[in-house]
C-alpha atoms as a PDB file:
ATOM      1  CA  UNK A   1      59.475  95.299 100.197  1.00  0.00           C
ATOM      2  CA  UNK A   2      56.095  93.983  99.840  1.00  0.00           C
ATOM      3  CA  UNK A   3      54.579  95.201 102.683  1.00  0.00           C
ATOM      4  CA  UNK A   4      56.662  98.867 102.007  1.00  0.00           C
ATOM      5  CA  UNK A   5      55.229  98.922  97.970  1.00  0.00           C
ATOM      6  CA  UNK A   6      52.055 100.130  98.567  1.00  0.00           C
ATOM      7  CA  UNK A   7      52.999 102.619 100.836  1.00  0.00           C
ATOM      8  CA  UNK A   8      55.196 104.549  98.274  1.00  0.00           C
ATOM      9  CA  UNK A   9      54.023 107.208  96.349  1.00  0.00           C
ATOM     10  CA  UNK A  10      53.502 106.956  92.425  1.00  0.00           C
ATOM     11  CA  UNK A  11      57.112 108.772  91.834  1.00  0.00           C
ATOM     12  CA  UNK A  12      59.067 106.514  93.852  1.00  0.00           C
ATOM     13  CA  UNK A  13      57.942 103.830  91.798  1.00  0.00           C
ATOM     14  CA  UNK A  14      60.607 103.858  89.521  1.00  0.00           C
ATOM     15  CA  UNK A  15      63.475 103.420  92.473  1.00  0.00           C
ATOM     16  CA  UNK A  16      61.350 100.713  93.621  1.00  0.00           C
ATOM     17  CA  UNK A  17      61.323  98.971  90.640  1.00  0.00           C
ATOM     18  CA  UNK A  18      65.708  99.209  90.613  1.00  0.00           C
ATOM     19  CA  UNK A  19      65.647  97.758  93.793  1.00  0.00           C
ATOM     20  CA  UNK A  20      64.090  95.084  93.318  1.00  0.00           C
ATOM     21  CA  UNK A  21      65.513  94.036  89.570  1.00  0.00           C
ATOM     22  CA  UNK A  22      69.128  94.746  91.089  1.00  0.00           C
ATOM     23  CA  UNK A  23      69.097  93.684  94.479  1.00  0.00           C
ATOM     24  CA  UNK A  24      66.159  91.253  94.977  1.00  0.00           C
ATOM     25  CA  UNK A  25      64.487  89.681  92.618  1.00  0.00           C
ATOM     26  CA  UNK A  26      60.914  90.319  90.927  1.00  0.00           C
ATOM     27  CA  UNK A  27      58.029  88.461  90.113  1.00  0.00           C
ATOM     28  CA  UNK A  28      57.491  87.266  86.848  1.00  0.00           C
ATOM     29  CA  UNK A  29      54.121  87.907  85.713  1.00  0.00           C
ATOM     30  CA  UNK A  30      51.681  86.862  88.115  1.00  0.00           C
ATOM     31  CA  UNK A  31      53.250  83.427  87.894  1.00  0.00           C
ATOM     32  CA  UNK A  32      55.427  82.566  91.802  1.00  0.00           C
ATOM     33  CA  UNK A  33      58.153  82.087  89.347  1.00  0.00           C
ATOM     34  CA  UNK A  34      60.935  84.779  90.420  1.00  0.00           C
ATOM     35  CA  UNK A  35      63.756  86.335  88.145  1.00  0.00           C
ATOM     36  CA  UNK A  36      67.541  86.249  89.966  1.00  0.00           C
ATOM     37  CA  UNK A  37      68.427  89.712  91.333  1.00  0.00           C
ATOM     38  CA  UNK A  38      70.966  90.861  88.879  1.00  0.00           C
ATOM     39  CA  UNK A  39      73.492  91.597  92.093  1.00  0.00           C
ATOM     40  CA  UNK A  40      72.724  88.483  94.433  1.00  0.00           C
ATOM     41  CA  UNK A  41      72.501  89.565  98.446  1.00  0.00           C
ATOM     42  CA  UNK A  42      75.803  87.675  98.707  1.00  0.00           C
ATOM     43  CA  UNK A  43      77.565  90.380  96.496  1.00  0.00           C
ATOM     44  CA  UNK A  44      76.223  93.237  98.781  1.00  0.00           C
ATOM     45  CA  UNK A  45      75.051  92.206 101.909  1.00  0.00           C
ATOM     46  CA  UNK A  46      78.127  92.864 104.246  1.00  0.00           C
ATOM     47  CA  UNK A  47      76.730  90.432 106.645  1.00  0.00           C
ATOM     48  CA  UNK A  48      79.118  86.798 106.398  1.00  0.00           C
ATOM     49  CA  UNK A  49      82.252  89.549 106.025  1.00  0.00           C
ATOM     50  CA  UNK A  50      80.693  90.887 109.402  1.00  0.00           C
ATOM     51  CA  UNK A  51      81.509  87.242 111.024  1.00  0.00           C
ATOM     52  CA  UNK A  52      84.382  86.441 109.363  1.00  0.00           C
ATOM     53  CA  UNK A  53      85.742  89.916 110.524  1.00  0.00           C
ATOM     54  CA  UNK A  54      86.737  91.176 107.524  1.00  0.00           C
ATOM     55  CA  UNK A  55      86.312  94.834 106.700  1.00  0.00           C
ATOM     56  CA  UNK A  56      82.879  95.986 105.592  1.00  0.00           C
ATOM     57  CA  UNK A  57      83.302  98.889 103.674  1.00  0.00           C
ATOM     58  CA  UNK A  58      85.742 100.101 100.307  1.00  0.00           C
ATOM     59  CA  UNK A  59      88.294 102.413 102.967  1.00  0.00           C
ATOM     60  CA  UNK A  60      90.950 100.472 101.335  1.00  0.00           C
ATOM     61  CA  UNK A  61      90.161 101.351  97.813  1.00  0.00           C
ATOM     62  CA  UNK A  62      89.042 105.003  99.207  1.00  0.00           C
ATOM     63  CA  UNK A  63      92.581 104.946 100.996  1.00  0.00           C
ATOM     64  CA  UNK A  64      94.392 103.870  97.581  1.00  0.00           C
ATOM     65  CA  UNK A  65      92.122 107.016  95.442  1.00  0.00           C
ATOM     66  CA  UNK A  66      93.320 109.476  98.075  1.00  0.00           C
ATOM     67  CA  UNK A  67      97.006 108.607  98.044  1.00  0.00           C
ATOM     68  CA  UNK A  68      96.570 108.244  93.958  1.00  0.00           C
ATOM     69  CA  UNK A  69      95.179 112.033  94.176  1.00  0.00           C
ATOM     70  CA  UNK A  70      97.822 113.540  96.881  1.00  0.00           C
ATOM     71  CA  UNK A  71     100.017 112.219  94.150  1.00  0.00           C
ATOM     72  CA  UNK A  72      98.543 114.138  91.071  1.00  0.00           C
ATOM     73  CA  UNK A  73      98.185 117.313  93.043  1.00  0.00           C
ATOM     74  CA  UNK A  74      94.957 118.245  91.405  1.00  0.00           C
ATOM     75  CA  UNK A  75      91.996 116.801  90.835  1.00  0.00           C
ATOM     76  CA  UNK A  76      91.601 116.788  86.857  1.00  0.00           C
ATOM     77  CA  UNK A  77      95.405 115.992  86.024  1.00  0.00           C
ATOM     78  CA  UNK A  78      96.396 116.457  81.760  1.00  0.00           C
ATOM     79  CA  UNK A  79      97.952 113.059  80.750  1.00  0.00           C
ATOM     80  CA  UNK A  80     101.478 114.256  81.569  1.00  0.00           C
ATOM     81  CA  UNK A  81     100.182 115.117  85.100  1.00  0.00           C
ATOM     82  CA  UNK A  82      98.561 111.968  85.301  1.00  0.00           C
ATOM     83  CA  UNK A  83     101.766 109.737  84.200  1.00  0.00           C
ATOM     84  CA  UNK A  84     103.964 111.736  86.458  1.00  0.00           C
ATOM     85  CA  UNK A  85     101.604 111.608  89.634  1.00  0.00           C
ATOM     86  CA  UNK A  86     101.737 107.660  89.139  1.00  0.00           C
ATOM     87  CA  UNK A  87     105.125 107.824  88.839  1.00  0.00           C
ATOM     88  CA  UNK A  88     105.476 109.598  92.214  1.00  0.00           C
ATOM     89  CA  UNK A  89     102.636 107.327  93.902  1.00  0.00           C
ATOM     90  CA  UNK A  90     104.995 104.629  92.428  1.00  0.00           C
ATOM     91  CA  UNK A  91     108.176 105.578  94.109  1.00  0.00           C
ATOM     92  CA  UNK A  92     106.684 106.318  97.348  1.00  0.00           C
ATOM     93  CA  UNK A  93     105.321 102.874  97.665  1.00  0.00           C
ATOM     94  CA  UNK A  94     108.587 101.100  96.259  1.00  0.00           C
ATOM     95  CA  UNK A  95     110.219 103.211  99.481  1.00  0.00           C
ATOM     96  CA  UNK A  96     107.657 101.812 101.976  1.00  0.00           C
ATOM     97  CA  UNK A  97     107.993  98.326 100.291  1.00  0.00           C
ATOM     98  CA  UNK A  98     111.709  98.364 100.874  1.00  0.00           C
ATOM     99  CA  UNK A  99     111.537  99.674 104.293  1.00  0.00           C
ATOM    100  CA  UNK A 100     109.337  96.756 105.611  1.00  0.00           C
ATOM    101  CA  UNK A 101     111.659  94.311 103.860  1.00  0.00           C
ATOM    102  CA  UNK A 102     114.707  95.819 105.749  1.00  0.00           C
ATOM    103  CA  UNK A 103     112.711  95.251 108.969  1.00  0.00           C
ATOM    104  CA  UNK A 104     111.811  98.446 109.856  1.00  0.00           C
ATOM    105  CA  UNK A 105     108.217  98.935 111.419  1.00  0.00           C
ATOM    106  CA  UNK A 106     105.450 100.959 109.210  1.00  0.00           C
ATOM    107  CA  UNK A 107     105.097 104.921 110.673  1.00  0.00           C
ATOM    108  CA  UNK A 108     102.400 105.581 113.416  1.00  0.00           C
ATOM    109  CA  UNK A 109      99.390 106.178 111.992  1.00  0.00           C
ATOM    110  CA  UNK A 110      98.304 109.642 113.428  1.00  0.00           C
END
């Protein structure tokens, strides 16, 4: 970031300056004393979930939104829409649930 700074130009200054108070950490005055990032690298950096081979994205919560939305129908449900699109998410997962307790095997994905 250092060495990138005084390459930007003047407007990107301010997306810069996020950076480095969210996801860094900045100097405090000209002292070498350095604020903590407000998101440490260990809450964003994807690399140890890399290794450990865990997934290293949100698909799973993208996966639950899209199933939550093929439920509603539409994309800015009325509260009645809303509480009857949950309901229907709701019983379709209490199906698959009691499928894979009876033992059978989850559909082929595409």
């Amino acid at each position: 970031m250092s060495e990138l700074e005084p390459e930007l130009p003047e407007e990107l200054m301010p997306a810069m300056n996020h950076s480095k108070d969210n996801y860094i950490d900045r100097l405090i005055g000209a002292e070498i004393v350095r604020a903590p990032a407000r998101f440490p690298i260990a809450m964003w950096s994807v690399y140890q979930r890399t290794v450990d081979g865990e997934a290293r994205t949100n698909n799973l919560a993208e996966a639950a939104h899209r199933r939550l939305q093929g439920g509603f129908g539409l994309d800015h449900p009325s509260l009645r829409k809303f509480i009857d699109g949950i309901r229907k998410v709701q019983q379709s997962r209490d199906v698959t649930y009691a499928r894979y307790v009876a033992g059978y095997n989850p559909e082929p994905k595409r």
